[in-house]
PDB file of N, CA and C in Angstrom:
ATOM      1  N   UNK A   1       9.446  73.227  53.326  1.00  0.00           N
ATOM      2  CA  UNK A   1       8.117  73.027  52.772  1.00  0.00           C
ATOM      3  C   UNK A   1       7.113  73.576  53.787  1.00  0.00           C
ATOM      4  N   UNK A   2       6.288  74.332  53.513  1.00  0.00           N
ATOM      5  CA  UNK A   2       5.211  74.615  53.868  1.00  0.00           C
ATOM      6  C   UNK A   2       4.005  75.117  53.445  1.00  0.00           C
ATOM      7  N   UNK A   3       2.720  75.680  54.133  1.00  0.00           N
ATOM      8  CA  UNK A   3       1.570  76.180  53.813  1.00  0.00           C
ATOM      9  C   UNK A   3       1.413  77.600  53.348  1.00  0.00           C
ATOM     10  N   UNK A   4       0.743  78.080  52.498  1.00  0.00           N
ATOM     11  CA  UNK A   4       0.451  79.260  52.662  1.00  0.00           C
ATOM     12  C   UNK A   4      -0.791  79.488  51.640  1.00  0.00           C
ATOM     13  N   UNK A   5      -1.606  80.900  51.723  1.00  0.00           N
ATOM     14  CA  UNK A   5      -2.092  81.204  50.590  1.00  0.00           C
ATOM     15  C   UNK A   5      -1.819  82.067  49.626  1.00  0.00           C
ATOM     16  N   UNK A   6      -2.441  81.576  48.204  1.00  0.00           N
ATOM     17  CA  UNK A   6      -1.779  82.691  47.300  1.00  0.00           C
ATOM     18  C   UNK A   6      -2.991  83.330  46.463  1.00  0.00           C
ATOM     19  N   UNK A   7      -2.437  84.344  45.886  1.00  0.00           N
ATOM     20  CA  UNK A   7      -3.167  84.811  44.754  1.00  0.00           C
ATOM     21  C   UNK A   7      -3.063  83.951  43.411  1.00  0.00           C
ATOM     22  N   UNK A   8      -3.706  83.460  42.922  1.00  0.00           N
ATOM     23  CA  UNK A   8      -4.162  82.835  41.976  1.00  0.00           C
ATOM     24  C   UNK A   8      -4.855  83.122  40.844  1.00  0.00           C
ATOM     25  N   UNK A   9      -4.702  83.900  40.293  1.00  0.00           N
ATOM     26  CA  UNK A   9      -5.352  84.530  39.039  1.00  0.00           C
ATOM     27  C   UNK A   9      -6.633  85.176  39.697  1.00  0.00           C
ATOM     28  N   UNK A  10      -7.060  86.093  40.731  1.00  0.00           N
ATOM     29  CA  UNK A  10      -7.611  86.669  41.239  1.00  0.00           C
ATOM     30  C   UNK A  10      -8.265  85.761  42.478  1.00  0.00           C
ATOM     31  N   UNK A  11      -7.947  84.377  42.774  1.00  0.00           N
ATOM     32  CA  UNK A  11      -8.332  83.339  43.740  1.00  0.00           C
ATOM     33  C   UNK A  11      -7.634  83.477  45.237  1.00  0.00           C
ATOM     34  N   UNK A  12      -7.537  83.599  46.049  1.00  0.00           N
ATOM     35  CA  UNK A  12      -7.108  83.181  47.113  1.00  0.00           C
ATOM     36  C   UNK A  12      -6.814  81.939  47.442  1.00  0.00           C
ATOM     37  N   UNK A  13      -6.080  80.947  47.297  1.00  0.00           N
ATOM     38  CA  UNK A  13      -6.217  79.488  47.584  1.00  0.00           C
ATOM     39  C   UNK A  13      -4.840  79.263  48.002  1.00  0.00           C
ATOM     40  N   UNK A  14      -5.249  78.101  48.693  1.00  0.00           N
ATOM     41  CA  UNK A  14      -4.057  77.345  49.443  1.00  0.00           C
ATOM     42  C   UNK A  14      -3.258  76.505  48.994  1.00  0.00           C
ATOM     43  N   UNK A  15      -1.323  76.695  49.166  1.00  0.00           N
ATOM     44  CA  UNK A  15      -0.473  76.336  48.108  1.00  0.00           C
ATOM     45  C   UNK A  15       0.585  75.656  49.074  1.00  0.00           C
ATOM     46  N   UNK A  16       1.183  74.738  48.495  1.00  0.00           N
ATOM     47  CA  UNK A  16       2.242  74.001  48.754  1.00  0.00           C
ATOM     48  C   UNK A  16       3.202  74.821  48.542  1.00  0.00           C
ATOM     49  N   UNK A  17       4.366  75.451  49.294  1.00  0.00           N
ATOM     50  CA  UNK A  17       5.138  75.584  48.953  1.00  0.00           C
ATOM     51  C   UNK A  17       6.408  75.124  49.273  1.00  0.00           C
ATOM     52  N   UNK A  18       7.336  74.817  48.238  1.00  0.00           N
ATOM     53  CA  UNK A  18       8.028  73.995  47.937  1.00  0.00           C
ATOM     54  C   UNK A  18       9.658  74.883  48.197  1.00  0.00           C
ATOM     55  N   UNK A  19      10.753  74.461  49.220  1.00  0.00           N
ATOM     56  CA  UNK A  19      12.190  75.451  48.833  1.00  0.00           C
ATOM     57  C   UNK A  19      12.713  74.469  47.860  1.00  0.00           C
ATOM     58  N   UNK A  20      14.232  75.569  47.414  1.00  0.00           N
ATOM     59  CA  UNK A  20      14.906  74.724  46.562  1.00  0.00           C
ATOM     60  C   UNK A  20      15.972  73.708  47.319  1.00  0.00           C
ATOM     61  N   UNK A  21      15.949  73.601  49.148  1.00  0.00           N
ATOM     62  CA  UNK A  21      16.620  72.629  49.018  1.00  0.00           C
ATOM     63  C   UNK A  21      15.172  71.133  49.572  1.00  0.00           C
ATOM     64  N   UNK A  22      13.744  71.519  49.464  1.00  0.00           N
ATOM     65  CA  UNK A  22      12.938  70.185  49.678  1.00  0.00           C
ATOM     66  C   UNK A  22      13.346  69.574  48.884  1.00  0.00           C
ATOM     67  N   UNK A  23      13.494  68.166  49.131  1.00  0.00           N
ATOM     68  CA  UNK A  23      13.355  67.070  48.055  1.00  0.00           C
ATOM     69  C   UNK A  23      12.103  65.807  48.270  1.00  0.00           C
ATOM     70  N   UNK A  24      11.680  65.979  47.085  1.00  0.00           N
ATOM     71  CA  UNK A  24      10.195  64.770  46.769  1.00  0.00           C
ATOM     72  C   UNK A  24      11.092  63.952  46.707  1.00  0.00           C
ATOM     73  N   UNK A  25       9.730  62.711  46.388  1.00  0.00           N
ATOM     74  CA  UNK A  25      10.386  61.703  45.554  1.00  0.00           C
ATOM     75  C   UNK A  25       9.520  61.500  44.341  1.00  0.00           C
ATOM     76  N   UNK A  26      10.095  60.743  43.545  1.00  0.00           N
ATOM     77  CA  UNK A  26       9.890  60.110  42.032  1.00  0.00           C
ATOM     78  C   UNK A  26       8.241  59.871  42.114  1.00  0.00           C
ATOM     79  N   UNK A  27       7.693  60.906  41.032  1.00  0.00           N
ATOM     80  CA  UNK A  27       6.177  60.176  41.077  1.00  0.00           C
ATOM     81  C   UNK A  27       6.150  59.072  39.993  1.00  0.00           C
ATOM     82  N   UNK A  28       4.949  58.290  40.522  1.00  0.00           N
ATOM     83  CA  UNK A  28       5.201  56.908  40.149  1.00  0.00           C
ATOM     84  C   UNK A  28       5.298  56.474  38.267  1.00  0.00           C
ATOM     85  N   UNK A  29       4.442  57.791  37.658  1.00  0.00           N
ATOM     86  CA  UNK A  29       3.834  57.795  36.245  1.00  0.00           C
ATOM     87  C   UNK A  29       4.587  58.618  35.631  1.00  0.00           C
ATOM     88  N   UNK A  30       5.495  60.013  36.008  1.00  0.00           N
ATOM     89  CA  UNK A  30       6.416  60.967  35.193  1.00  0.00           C
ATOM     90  C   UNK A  30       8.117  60.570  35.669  1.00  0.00           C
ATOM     91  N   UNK A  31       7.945  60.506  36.700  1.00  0.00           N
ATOM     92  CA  UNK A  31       9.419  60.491  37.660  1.00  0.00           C
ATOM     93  C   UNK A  31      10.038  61.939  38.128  1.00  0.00           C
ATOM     94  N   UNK A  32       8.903  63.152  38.056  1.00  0.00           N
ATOM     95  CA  UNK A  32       9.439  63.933  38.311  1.00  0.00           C
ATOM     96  C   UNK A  32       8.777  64.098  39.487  1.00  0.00           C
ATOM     97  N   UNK A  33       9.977  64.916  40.520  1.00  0.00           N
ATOM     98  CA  UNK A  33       9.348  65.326  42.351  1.00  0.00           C
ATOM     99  C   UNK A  33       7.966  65.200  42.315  1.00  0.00           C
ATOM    100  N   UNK A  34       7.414  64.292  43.416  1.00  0.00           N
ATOM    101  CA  UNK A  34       6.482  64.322  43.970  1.00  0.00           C
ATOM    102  C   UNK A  34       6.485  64.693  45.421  1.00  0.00           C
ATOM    103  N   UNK A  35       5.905  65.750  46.106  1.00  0.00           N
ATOM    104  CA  UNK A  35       4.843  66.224  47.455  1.00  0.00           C
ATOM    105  C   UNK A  35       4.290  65.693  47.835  1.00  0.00           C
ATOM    106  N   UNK A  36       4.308  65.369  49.528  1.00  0.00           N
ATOM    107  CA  UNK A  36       2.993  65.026  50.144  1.00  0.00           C
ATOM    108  C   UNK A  36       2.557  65.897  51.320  1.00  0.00           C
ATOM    109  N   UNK A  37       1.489  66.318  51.198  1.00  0.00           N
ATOM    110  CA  UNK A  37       1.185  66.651  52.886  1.00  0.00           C
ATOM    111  C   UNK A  37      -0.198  65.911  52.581  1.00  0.00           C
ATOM    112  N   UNK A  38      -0.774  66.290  54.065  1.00  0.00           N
ATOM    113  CA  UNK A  38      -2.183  66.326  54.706  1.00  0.00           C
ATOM    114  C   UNK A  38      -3.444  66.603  53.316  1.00  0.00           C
ATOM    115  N   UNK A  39      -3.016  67.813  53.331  1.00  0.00           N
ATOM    116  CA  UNK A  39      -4.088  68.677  53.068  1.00  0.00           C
ATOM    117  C   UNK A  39      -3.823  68.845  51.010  1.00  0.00           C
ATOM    118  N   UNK A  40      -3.077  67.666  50.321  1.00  0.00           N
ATOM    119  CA  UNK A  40      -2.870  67.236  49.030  1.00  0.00           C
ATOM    120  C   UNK A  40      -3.789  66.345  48.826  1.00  0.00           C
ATOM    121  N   UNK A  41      -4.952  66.556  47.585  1.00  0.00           N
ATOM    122  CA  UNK A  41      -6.195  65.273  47.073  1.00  0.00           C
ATOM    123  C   UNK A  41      -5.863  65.338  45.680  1.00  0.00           C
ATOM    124  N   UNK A  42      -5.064  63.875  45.670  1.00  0.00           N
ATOM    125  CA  UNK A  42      -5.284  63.218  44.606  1.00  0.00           C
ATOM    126  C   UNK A  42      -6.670  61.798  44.382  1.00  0.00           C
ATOM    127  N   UNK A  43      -6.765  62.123  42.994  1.00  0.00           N
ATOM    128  CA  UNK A  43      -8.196  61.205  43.243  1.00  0.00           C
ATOM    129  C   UNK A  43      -8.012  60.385  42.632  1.00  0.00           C
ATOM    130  N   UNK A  44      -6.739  60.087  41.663  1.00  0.00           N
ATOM    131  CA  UNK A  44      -6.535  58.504  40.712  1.00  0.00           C
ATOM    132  C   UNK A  44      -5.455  58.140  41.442  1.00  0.00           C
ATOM    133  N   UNK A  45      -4.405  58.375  42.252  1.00  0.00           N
ATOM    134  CA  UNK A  45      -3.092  57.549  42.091  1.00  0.00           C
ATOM    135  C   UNK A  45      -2.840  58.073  43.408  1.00  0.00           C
ATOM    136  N   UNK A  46      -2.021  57.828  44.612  1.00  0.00           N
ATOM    137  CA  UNK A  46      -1.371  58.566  45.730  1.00  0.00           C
ATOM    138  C   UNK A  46       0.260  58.681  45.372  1.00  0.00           C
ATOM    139  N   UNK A  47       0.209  57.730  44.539  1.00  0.00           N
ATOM    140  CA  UNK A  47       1.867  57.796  43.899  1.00  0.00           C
ATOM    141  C   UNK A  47       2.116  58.738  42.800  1.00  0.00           C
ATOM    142  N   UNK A  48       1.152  59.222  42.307  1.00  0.00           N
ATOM    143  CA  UNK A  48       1.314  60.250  41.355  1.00  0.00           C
ATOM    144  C   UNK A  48       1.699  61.264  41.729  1.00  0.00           C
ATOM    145  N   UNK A  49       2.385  62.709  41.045  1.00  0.00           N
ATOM    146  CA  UNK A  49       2.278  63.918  41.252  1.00  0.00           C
ATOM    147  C   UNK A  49       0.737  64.550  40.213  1.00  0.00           C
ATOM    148  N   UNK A  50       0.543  65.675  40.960  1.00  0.00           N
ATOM    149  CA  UNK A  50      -0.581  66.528  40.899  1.00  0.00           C
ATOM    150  C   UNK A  50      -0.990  66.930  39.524  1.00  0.00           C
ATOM    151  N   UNK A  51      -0.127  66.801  38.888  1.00  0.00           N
ATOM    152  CA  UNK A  51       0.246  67.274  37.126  1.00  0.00           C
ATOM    153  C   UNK A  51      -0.480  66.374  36.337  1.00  0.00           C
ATOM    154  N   UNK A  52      -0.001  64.748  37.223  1.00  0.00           N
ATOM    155  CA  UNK A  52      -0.433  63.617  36.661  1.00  0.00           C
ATOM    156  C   UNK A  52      -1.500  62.945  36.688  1.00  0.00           C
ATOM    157  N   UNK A  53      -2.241  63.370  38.164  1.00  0.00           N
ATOM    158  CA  UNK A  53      -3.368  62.934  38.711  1.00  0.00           C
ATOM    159  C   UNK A  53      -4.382  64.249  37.967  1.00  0.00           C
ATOM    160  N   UNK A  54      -4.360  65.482  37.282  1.00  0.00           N
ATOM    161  CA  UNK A  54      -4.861  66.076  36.916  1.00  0.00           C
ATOM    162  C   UNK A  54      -5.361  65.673  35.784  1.00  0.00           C
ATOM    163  N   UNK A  55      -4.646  65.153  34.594  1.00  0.00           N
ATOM    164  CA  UNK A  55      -4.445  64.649  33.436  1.00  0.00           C
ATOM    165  C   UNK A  55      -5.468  63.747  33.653  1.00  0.00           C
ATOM    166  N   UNK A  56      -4.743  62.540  34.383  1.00  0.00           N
ATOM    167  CA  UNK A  56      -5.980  61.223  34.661  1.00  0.00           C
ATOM    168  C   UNK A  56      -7.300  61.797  34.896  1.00  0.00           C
ATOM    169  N   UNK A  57      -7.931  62.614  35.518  1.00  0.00           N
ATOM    170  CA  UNK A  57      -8.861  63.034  36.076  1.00  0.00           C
ATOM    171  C   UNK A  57      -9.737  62.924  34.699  1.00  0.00           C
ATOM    172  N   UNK A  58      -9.192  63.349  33.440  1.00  0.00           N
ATOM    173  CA  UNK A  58     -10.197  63.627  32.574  1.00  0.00           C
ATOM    174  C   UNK A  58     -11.409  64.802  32.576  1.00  0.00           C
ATOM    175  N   UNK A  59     -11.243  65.356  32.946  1.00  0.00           N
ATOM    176  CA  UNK A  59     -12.267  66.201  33.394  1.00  0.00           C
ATOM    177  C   UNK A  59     -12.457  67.731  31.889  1.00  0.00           C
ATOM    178  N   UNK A  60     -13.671  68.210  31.781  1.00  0.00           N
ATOM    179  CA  UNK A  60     -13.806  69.220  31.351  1.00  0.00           C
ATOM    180  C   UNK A  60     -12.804  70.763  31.904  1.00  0.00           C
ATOM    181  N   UNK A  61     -12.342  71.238  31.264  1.00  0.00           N
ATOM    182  CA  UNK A  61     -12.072  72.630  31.520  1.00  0.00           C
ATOM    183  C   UNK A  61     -12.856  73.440  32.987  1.00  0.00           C
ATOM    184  N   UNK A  62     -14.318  73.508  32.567  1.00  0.00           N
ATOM    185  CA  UNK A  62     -15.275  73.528  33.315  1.00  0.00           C
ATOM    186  C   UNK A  62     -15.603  72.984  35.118  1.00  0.00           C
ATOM    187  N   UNK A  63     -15.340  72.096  34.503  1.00  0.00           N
ATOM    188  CA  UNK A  63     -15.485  70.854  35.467  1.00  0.00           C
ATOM    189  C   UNK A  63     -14.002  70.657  36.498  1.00  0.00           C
ATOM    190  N   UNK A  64     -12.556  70.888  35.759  1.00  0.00           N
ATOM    191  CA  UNK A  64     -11.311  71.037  36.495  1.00  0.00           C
ATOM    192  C   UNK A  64     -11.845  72.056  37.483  1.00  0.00           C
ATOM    193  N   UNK A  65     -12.160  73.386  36.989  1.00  0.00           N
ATOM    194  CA  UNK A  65     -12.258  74.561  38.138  1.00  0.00           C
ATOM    195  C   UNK A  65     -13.324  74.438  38.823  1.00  0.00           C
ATOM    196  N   UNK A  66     -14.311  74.045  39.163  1.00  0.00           N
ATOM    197  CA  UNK A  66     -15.433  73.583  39.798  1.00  0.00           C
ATOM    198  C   UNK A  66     -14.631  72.617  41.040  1.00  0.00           C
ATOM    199  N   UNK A  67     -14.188  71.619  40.277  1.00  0.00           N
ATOM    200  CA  UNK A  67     -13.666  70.829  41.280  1.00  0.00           C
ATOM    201  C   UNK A  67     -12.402  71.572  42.492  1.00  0.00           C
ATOM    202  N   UNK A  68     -11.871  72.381  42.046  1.00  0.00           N
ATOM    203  CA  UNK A  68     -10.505  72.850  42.199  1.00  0.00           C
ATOM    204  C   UNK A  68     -11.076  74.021  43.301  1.00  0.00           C
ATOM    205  N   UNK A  69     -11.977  74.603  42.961  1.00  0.00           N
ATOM    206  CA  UNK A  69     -12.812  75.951  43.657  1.00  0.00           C
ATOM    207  C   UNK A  69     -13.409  75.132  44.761  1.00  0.00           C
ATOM    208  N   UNK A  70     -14.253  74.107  44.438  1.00  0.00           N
ATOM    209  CA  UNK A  70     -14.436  73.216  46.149  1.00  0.00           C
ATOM    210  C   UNK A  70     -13.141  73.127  46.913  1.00  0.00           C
ATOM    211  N   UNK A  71     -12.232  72.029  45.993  1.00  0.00           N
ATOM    212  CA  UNK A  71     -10.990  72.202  47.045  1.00  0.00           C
ATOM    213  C   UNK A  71     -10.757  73.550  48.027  1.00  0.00           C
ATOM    214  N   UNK A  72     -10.539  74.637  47.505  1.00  0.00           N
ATOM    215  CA  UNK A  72     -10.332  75.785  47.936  1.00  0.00           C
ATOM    216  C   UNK A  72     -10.977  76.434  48.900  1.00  0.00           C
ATOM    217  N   UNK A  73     -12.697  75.786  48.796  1.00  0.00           N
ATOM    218  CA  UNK A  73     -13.280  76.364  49.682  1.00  0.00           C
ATOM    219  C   UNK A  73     -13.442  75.517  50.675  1.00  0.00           C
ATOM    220  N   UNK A  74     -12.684  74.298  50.750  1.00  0.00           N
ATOM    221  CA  UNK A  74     -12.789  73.236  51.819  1.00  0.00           C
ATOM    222  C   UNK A  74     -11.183  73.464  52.390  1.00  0.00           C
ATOM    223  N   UNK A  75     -10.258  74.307  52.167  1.00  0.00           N
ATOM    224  CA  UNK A  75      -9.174  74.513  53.115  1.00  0.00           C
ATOM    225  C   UNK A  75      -7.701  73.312  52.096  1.00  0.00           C
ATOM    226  N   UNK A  76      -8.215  72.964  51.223  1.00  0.00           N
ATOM    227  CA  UNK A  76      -7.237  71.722  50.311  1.00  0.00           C
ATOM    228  C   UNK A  76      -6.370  72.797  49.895  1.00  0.00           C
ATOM    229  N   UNK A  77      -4.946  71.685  49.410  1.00  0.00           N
ATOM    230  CA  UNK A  77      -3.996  72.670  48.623  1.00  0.00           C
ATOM    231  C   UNK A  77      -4.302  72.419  47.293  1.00  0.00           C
ATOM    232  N   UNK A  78      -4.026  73.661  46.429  1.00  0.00           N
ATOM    233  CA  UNK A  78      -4.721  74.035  45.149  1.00  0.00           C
ATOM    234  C   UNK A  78      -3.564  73.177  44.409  1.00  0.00           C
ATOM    235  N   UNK A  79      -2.438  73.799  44.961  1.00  0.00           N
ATOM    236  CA  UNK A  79      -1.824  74.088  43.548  1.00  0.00           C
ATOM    237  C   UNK A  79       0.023  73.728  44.393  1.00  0.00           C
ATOM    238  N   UNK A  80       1.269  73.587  43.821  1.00  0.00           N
ATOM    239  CA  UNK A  80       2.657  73.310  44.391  1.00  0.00           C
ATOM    240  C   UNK A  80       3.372  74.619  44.088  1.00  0.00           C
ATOM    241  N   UNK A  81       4.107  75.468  44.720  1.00  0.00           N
ATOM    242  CA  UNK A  81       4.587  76.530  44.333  1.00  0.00           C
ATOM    243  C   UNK A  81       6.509  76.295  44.324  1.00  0.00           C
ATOM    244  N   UNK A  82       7.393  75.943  43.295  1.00  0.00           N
ATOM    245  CA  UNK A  82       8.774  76.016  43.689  1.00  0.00           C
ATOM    246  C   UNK A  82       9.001  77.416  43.861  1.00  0.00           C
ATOM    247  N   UNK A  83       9.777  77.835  45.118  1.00  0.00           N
ATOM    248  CA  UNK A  83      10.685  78.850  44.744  1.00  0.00           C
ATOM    249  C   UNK A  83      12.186  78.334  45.010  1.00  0.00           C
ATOM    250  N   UNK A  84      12.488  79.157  44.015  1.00  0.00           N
ATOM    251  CA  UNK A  84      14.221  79.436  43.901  1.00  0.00           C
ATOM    252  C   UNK A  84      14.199  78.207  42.550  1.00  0.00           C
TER     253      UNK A  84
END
């Protein structure tokens, strides 16, 4: 597991990335792998994964990327990347 940045639909932002032998654990609301580092903001749950805490968020379309583009420009991870 580590840091890096990616291209993002023309974004530069900072990504979790994930190998295929990391293992999460169970987020608390899907049960599928959950991540943690430092530099991960969830804003409803710390037991959640990112998928889930997105959902909760409720947020406009609008309003997701606004929020998501601060993250980005404050050094946060955007987004979880698996490879393999």
């Amino acid at each position: 597991m580590k840091t890096d940045y990616i291209n993002l639909d023309g974004l530069i932002v900072k990504a979790l990335i994930i190998e295929r032998e990391d293992k999460g654990i169970p987020c608390e609301n899907c049960g599928k792998d959950k991540f943690n580092h430092p530099d991960i903001v969830r804003e409803i749950d710390e037991d959640w994964c990112l998928d889930c805490n997105d959902v909760a968020m409720d947020m406009s379309e609008e309003e997701y990327n606004a929020w998501c583009l601060n993250l980005a420009s404050t050094g946060k991870i955007v987004c979880i990347v698996r490879k393999g």
